[in-house]
C-alpha atoms as a PDB file:
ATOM      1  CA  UNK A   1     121.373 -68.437 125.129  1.00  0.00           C
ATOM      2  CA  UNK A   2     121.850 -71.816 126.538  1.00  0.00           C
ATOM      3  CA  UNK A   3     118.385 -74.188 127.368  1.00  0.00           C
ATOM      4  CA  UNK A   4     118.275 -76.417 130.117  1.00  0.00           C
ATOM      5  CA  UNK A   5     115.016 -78.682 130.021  1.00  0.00           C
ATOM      6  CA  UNK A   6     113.942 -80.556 132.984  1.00  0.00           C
ATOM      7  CA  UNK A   7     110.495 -83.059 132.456  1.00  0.00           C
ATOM      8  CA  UNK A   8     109.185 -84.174 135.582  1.00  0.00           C
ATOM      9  CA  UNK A   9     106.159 -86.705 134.677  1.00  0.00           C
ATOM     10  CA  UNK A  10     102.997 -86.184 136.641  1.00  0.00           C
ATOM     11  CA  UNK A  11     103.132 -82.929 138.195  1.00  0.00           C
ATOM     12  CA  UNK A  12     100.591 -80.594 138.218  1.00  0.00           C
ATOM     13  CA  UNK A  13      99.834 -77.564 140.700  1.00  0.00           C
ATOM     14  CA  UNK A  14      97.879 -78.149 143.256  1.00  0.00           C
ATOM     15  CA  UNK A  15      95.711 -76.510 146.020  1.00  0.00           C
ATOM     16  CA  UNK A  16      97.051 -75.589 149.717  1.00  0.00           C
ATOM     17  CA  UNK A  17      95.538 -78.769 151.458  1.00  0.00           C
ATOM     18  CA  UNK A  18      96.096 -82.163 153.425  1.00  0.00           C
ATOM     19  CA  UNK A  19      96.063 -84.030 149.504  1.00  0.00           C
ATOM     20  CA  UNK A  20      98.900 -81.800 148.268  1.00  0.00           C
ATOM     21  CA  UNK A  21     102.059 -83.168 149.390  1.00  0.00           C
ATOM     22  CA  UNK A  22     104.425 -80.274 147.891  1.00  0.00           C
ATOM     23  CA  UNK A  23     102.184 -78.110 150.738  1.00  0.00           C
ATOM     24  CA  UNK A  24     102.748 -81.046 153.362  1.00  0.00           C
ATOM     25  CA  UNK A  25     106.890 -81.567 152.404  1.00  0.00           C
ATOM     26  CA  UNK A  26     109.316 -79.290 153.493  1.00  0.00           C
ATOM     27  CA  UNK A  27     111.459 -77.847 150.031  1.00  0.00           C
ATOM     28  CA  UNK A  28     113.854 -75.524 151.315  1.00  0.00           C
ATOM     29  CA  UNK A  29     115.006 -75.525 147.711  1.00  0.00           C
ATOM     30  CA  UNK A  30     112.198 -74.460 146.202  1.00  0.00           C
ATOM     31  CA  UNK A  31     111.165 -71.941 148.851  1.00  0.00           C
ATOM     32  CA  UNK A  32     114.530 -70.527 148.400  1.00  0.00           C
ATOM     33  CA  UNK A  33     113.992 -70.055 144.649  1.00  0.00           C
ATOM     34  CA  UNK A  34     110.299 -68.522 144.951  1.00  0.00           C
ATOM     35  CA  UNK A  35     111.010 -66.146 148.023  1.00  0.00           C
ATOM     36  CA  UNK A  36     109.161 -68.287 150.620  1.00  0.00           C
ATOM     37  CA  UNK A  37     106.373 -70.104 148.539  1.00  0.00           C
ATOM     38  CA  UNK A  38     105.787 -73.870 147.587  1.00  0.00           C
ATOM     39  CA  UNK A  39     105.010 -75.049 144.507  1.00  0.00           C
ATOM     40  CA  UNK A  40     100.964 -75.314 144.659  1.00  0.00           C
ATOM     41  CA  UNK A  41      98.620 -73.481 142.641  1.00  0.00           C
ATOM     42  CA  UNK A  42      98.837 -70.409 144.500  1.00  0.00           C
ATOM     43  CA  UNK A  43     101.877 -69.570 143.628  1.00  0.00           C
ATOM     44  CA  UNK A  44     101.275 -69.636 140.211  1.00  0.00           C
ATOM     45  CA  UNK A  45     101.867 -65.675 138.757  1.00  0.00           C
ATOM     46  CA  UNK A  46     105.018 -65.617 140.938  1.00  0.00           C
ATOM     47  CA  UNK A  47     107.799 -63.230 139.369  1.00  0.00           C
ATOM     48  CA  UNK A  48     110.928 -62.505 141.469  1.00  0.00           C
ATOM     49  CA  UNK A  49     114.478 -61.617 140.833  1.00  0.00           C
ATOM     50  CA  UNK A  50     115.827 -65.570 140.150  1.00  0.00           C
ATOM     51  CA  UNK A  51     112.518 -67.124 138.908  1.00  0.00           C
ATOM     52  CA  UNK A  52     109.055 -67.051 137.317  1.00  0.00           C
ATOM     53  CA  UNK A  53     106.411 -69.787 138.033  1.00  0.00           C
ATOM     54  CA  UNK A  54     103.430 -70.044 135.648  1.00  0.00           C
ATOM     55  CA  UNK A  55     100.378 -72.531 135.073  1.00  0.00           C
ATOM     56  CA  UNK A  56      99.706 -74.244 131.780  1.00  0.00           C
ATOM     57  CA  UNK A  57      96.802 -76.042 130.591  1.00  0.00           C
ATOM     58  CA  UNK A  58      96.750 -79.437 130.172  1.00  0.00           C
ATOM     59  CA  UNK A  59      93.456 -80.207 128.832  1.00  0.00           C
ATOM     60  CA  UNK A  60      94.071 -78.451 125.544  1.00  0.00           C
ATOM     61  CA  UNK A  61      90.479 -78.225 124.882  1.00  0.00           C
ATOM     62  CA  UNK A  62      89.762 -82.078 124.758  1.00  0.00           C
ATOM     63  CA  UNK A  63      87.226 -83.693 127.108  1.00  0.00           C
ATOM     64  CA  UNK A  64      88.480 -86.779 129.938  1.00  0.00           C
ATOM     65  CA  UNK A  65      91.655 -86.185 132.078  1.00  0.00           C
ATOM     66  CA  UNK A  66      95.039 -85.165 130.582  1.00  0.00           C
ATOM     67  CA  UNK A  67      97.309 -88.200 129.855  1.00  0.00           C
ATOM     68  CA  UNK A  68     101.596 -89.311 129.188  1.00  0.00           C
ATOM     69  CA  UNK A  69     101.498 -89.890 125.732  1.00  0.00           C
ATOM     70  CA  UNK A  70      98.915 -86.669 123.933  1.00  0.00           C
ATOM     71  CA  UNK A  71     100.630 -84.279 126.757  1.00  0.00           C
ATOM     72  CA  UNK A  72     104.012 -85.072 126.020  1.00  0.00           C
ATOM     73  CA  UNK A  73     103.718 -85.490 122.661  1.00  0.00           C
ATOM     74  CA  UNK A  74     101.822 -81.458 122.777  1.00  0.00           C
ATOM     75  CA  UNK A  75     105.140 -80.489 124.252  1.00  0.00           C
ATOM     76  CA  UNK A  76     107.963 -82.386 122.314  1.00  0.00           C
ATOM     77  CA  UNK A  77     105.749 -81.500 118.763  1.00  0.00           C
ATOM     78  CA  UNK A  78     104.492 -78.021 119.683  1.00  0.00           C
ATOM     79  CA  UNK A  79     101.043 -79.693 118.378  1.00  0.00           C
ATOM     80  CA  UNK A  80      97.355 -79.816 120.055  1.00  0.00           C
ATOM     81  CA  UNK A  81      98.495 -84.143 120.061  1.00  0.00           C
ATOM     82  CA  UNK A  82      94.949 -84.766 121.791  1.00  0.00           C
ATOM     83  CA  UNK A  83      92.991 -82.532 118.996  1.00  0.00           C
ATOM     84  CA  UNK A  84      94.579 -84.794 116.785  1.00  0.00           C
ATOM     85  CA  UNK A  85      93.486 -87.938 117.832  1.00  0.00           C
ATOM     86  CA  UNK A  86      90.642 -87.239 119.379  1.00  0.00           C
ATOM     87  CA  UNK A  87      91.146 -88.247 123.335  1.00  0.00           C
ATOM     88  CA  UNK A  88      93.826 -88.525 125.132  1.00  0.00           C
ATOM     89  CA  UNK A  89      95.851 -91.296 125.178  1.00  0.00           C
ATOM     90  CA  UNK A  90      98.316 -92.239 128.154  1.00  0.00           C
ATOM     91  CA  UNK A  91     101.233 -94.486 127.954  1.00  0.00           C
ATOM     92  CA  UNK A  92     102.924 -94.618 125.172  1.00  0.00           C
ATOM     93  CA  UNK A  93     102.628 -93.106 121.696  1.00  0.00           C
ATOM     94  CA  UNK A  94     100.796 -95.097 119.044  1.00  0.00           C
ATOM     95  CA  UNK A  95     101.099 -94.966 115.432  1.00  0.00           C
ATOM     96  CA  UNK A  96      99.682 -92.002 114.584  1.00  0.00           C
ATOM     97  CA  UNK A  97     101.321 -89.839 117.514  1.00  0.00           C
ATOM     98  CA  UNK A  98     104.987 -91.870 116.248  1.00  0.00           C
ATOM     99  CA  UNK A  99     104.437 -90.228 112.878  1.00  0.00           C
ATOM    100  CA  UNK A 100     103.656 -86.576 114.192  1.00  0.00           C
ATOM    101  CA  UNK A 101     107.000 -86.845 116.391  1.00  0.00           C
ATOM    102  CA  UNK A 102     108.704 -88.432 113.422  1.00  0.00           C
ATOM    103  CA  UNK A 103     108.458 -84.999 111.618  1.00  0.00           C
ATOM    104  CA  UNK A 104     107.935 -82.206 114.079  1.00  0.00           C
ATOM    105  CA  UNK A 105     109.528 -83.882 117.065  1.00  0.00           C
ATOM    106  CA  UNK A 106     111.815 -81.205 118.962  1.00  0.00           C
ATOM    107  CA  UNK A 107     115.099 -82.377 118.369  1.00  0.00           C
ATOM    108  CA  UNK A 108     114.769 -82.913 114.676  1.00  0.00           C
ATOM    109  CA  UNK A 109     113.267 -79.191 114.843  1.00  0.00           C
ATOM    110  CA  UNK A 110     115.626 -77.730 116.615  1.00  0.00           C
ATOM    111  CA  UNK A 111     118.837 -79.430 114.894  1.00  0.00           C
ATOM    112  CA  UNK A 112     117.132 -78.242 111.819  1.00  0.00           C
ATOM    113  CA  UNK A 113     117.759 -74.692 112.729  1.00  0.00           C
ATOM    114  CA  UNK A 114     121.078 -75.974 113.503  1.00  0.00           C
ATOM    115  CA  UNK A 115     121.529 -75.787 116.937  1.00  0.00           C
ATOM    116  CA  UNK A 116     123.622 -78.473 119.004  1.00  0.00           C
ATOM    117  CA  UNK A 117     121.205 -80.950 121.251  1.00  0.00           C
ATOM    118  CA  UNK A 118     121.410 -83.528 123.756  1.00  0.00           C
ATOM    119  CA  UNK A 119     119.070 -86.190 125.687  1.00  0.00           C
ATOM    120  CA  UNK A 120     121.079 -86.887 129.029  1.00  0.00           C
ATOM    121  CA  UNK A 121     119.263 -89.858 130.190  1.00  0.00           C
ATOM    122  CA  UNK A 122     121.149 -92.857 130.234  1.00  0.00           C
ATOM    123  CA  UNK A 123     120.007 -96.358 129.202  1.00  0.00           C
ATOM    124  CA  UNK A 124     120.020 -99.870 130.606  1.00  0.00           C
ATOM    125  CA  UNK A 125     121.816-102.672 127.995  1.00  0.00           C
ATOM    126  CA  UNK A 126     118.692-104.480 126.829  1.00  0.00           C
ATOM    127  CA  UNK A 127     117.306-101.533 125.017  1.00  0.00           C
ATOM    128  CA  UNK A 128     120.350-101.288 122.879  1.00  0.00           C
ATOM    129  CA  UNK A 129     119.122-104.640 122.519  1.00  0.00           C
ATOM    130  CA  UNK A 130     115.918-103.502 120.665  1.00  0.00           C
ATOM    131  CA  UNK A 131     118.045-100.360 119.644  1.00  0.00           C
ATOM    132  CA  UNK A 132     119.296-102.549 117.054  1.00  0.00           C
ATOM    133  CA  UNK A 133     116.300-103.523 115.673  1.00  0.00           C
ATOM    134  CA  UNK A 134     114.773-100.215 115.205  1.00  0.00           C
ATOM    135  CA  UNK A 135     112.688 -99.902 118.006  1.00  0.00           C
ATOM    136  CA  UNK A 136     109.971-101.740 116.857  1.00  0.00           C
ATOM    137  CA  UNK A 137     106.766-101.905 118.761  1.00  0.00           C
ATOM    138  CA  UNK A 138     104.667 -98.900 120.688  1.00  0.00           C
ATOM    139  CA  UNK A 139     106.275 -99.248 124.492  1.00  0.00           C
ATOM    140  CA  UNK A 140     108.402 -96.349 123.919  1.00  0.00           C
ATOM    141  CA  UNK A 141     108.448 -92.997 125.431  1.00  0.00           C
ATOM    142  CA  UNK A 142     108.240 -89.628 123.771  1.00  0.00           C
ATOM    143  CA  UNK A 143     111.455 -88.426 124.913  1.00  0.00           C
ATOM    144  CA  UNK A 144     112.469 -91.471 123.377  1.00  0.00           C
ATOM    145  CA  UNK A 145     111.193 -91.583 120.290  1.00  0.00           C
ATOM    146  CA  UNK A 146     112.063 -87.810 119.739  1.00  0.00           C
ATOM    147  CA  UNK A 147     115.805 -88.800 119.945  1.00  0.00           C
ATOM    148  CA  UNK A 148     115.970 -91.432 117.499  1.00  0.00           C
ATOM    149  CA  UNK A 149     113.872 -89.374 115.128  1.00  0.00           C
ATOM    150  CA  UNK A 150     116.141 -86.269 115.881  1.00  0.00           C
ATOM    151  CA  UNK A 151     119.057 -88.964 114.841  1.00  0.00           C
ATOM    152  CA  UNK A 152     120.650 -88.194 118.447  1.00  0.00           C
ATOM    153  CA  UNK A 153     122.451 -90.967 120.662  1.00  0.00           C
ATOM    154  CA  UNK A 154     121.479 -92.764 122.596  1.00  0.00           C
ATOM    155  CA  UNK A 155     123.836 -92.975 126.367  1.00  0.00           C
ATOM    156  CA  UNK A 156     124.708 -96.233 128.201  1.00  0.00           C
ATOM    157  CA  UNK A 157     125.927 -96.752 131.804  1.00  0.00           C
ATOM    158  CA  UNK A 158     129.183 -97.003 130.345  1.00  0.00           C
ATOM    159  CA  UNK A 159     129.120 -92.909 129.131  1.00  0.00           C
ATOM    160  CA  UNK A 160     127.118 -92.876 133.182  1.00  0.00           C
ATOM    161  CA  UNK A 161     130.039 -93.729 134.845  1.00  0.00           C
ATOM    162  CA  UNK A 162     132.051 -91.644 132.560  1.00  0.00           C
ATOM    163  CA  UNK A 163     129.875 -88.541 133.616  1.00  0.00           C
ATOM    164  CA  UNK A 164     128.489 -88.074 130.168  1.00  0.00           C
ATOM    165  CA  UNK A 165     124.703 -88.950 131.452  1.00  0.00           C
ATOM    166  CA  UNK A 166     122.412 -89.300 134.199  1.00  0.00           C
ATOM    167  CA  UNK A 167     120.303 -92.067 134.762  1.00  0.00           C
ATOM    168  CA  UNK A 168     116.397 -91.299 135.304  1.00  0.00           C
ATOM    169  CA  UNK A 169     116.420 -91.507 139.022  1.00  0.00           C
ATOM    170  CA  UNK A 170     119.248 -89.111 139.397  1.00  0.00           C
ATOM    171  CA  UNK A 171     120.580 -91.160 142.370  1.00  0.00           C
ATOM    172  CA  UNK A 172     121.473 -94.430 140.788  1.00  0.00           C
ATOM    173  CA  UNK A 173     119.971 -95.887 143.542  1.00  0.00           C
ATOM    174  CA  UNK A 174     117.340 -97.877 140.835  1.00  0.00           C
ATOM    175  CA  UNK A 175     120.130 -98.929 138.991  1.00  0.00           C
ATOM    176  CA  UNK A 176     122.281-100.357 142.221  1.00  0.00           C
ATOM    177  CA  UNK A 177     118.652-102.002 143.546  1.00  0.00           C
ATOM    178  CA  UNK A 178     119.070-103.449 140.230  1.00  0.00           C
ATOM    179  CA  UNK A 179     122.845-105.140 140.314  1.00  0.00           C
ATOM    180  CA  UNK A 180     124.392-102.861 138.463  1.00  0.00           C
ATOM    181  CA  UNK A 181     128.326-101.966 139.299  1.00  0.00           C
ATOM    182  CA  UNK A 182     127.024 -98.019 139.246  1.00  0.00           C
ATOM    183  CA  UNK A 183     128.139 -95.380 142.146  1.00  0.00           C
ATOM    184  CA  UNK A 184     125.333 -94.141 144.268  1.00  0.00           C
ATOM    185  CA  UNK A 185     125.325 -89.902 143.914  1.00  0.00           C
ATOM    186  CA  UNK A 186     123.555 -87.171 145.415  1.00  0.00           C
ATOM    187  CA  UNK A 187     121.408 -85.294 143.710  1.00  0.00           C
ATOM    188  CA  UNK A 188     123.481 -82.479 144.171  1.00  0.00           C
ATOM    189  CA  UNK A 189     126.373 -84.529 142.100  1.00  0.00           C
ATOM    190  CA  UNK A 190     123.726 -85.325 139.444  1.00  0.00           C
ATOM    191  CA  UNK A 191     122.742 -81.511 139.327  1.00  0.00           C
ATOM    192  CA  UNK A 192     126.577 -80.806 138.955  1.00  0.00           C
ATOM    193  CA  UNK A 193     126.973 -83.353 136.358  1.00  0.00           C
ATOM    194  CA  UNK A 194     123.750 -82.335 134.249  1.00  0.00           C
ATOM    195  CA  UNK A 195     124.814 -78.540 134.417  1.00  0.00           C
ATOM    196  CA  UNK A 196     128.430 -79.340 133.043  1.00  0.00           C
ATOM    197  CA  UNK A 197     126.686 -81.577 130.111  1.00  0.00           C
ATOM    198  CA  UNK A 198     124.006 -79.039 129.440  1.00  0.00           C
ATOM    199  CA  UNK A 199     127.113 -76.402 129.055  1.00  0.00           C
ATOM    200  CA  UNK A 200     128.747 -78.516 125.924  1.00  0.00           C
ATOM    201  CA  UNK A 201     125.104 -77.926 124.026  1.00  0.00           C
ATOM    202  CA  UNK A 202     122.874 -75.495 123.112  1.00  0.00           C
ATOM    203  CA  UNK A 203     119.649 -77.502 124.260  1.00  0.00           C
ATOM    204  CA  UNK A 204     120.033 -80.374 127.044  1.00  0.00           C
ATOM    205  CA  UNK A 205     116.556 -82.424 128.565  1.00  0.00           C
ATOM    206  CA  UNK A 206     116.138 -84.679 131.078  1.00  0.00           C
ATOM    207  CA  UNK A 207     113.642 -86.709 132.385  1.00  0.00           C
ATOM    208  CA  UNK A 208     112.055 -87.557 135.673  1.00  0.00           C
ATOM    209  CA  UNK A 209     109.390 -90.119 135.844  1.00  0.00           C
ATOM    210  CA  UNK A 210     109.342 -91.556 139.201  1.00  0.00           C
ATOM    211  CA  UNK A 211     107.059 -88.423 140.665  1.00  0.00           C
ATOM    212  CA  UNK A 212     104.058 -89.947 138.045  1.00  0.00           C
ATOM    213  CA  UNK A 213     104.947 -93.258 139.510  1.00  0.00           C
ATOM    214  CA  UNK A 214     104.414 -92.226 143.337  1.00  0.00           C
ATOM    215  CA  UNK A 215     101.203 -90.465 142.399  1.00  0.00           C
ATOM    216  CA  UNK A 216      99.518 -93.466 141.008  1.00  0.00           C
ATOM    217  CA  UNK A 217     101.136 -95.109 144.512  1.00  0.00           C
ATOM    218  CA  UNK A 218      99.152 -92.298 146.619  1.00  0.00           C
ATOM    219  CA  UNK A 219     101.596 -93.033 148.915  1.00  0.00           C
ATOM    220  CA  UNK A 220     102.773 -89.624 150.644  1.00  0.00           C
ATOM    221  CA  UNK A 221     106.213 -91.003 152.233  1.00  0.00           C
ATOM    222  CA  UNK A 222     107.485 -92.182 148.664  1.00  0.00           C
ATOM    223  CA  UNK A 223     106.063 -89.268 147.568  1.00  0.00           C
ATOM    224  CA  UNK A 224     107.987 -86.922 149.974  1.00  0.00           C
ATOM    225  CA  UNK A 225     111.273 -89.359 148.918  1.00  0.00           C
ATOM    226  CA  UNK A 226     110.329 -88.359 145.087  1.00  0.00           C
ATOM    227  CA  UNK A 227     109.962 -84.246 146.283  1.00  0.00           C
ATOM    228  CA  UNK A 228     113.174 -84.092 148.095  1.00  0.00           C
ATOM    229  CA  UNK A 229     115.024 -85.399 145.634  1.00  0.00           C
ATOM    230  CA  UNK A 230     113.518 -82.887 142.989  1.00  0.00           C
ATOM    231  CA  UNK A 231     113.908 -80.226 145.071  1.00  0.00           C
ATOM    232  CA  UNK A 232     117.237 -80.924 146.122  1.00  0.00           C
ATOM    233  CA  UNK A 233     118.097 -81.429 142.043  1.00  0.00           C
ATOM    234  CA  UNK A 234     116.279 -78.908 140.988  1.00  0.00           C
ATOM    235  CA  UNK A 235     118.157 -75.905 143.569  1.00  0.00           C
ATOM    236  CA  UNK A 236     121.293 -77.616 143.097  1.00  0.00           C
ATOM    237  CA  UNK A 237     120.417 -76.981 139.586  1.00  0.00           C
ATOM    238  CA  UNK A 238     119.765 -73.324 139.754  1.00  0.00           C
ATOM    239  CA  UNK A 239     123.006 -72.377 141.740  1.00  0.00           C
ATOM    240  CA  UNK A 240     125.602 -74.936 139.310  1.00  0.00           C
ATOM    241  CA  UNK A 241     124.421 -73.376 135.921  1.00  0.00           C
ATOM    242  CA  UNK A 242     124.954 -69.484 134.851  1.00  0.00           C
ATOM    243  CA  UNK A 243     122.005 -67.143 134.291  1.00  0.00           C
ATOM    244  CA  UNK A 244     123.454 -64.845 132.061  1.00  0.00           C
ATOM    245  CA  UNK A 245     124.089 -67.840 129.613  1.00  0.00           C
ATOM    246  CA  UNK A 246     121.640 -70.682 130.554  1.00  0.00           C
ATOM    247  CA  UNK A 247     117.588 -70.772 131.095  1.00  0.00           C
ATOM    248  CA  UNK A 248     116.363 -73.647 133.228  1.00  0.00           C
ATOM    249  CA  UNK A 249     113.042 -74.252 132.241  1.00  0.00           C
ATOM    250  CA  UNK A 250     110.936 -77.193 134.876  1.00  0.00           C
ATOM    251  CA  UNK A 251     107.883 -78.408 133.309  1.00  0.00           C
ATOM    252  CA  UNK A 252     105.160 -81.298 133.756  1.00  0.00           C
ATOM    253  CA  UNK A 253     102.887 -83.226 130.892  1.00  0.00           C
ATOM    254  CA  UNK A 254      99.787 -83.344 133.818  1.00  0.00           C
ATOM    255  CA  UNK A 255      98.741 -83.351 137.344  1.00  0.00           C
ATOM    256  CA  UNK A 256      99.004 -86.940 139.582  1.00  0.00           C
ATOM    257  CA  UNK A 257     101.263 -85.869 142.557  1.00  0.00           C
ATOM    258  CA  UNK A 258      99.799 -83.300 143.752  1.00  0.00           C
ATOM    259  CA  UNK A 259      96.785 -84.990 144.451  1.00  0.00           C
ATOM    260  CA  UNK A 260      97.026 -88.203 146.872  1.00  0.00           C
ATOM    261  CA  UNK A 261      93.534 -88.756 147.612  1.00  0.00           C
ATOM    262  CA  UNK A 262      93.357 -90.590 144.848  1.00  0.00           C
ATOM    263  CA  UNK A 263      95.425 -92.331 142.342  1.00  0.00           C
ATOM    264  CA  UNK A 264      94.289 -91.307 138.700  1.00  0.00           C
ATOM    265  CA  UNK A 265      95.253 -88.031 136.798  1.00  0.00           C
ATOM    266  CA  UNK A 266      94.022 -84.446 137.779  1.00  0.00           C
ATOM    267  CA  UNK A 267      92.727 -82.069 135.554  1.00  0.00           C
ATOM    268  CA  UNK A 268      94.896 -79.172 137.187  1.00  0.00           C
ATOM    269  CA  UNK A 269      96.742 -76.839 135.025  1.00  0.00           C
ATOM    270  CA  UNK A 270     100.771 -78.134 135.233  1.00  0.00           C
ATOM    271  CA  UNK A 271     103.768 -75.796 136.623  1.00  0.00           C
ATOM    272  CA  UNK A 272     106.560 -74.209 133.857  1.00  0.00           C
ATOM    273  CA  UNK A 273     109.380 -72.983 136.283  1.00  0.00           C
ATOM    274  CA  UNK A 274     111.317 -70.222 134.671  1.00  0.00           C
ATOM    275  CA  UNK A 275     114.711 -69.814 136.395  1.00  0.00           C
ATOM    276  CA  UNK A 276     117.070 -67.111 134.747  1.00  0.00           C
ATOM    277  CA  UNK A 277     117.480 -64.071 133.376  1.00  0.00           C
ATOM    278  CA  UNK A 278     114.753 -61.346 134.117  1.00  0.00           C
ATOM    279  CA  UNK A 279     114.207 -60.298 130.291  1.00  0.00           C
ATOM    280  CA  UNK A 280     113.965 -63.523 129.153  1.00  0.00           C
ATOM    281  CA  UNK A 281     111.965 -64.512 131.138  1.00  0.00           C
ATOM    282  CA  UNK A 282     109.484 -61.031 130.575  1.00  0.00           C
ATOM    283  CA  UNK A 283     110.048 -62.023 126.918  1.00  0.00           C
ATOM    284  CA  UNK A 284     108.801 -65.647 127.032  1.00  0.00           C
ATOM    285  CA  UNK A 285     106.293 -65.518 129.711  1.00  0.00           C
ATOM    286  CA  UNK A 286     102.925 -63.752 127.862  1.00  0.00           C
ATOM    287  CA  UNK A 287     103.521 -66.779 125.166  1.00  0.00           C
ATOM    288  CA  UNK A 288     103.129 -69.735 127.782  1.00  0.00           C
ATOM    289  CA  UNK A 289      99.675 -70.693 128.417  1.00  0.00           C
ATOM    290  CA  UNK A 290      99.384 -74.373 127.570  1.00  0.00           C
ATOM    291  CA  UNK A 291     101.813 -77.287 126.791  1.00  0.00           C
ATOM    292  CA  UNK A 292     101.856 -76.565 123.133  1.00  0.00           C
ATOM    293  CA  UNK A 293     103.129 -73.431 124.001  1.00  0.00           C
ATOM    294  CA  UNK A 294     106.292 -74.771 125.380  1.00  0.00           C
ATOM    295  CA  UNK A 295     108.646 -75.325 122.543  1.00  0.00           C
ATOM    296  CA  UNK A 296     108.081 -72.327 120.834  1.00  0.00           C
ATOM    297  CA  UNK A 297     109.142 -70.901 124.312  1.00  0.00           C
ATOM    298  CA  UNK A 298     112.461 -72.813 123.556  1.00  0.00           C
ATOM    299  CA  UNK A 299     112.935 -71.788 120.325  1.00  0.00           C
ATOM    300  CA  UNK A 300     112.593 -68.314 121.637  1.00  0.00           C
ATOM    301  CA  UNK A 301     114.934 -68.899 124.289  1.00  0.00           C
ATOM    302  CA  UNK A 302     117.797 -70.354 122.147  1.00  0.00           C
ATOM    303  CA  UNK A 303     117.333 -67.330 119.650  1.00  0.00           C
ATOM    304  CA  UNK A 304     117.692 -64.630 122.422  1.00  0.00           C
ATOM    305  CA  UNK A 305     120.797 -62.377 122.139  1.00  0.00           C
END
């Protein structure tokens, strides 16, 4: 069985009210998938024919609000990252976090066991720039730093326009804004593109930061921009790639968007979207409760017959 990984930064589930714009924004797509429901914390425990939504804690047991760099780290390492160190630490990963994702990072796991992996974001040209160098510093992501460790490549607009990646904003738009010769897409095209990559590999992420971005904004019209492009991408997503041989698994590090009345983390419990085959996903659920959980759930996933 096939995994297709989809981080979305800053996403956690939210309550039914005014603050929560995934209960304010119309997703069609995501109603479709869940029979009717949006993506707030009471539909957590949902279980239909094409999908399973659970919660996950974010906290993992470690007092102050759930942060980028401990929660992804928890889910690229399988380890308790705040526990570790202490606190949780947002931004990027520091030396100590570096050196746990050096040796238990998921894609040096995973090709360990031999299985064929791939990181479909696409990068600008300056940071082939620092590439070159080694990456030196601490101002890089986990996703990141779990590819060069995993000894993966690294994609540039060049294999972008080729079809071989997708930049972060799925659109291009960024990239355009930016001056570079890149074709605008939908995000149907980009979920079309992703499936057909994810279907050359065993295990395929992607990233999606921009919803962490508009929750720090608390600004509910770039935050229903950021929503209907997710759930556009994310049902475009879940029609383009085959159950019977590929899981789409949707996940989140901690809350921010669902929250606008204020611009800081939440301390609610983050959404895992299951979207595939019913036994699977009966297999895998009792085994999710918090992001360390999560790549064992892969792991599980990629070993299912």
């Amino acid at each position: 069985m096939r995994l297709l990984f989809i981080f979305i930064d800053g996403v956690g589930l939210g309550k039914d009210r005014p603050s929560n714009p995934f209960a304010k924004v119309e997703t069609p797509g995501l109603a479709g998938i869940l029979e009717g429901r949006r993506l707030t914390e009471e539909s957590a425990g949902y279980d239909g024919p094409r999908a399973s939504l659970l919660s996950l804690d974010a906290t993992l047991g470690i007092p102050g609000l759930p942060q980028s760099a401990t929660g992804q780290a928890s889910i690229f390492s399988g380890v308790n990252a705040p526990a570790l160190l202490g606190r949780h630490l947002n931004g990027f990963p520091e030396q100590e976090l570096r050196m746990l994702l050096s040796v238990k990072g998921l894609f040096r796991q995973l090709k360990s066991r031999g299985f064929r992996t791939l990181f479909a974001n696409a990068y600008r040209p300056h940071f082939f720039e620092h590439l070159r160098r080694g990456l030196p510093g601490n101002r890089y992501s986990c996703s990141t730093l779990i590819t060069y460790y995993g000894g993966l490549p690294f994609y540039s607009l060049n294999d972008l326009k080729a079809g071989r990646a997708l930049y972060m904003d799925i659109t291009n738009d960024i990239l355009q804004r930016m001056g570079f010769d890149v074709p605008l897409i939908t995000p149907e095209n980009g979920a079309a593109r992703l499936a057909e990559i994810s279907n050359c590999n065993d295990f395929c992420l992607f990233e999606y930061f921009l919803s962490d971005l508009a929750g720090h904004m608390a600004d509910l019209p770039e935050a229903g921009r950021v929503i209907g492009i997710l759930d556009r991408f994310i049902a475009a997503l879940a029609k383009e790639v085959d159950s019977k041989e590929t899981m789409l698994m949707v996940t989140s590090d901690h809350g921010n968007l669902e929250d606008l009345s204020g611009r800081d983390h939440t301390y609610n419990r983050v959404p895992v979207l299951l979207i595939g085959d019913p036994s699977l996903r009966r297999f895998i659920k009792p085994g999710l409760n918090d992001l360390t959980d999560i790549l064992p759930a892969v792991q599980r996933v990629l070993g299912w017959h």
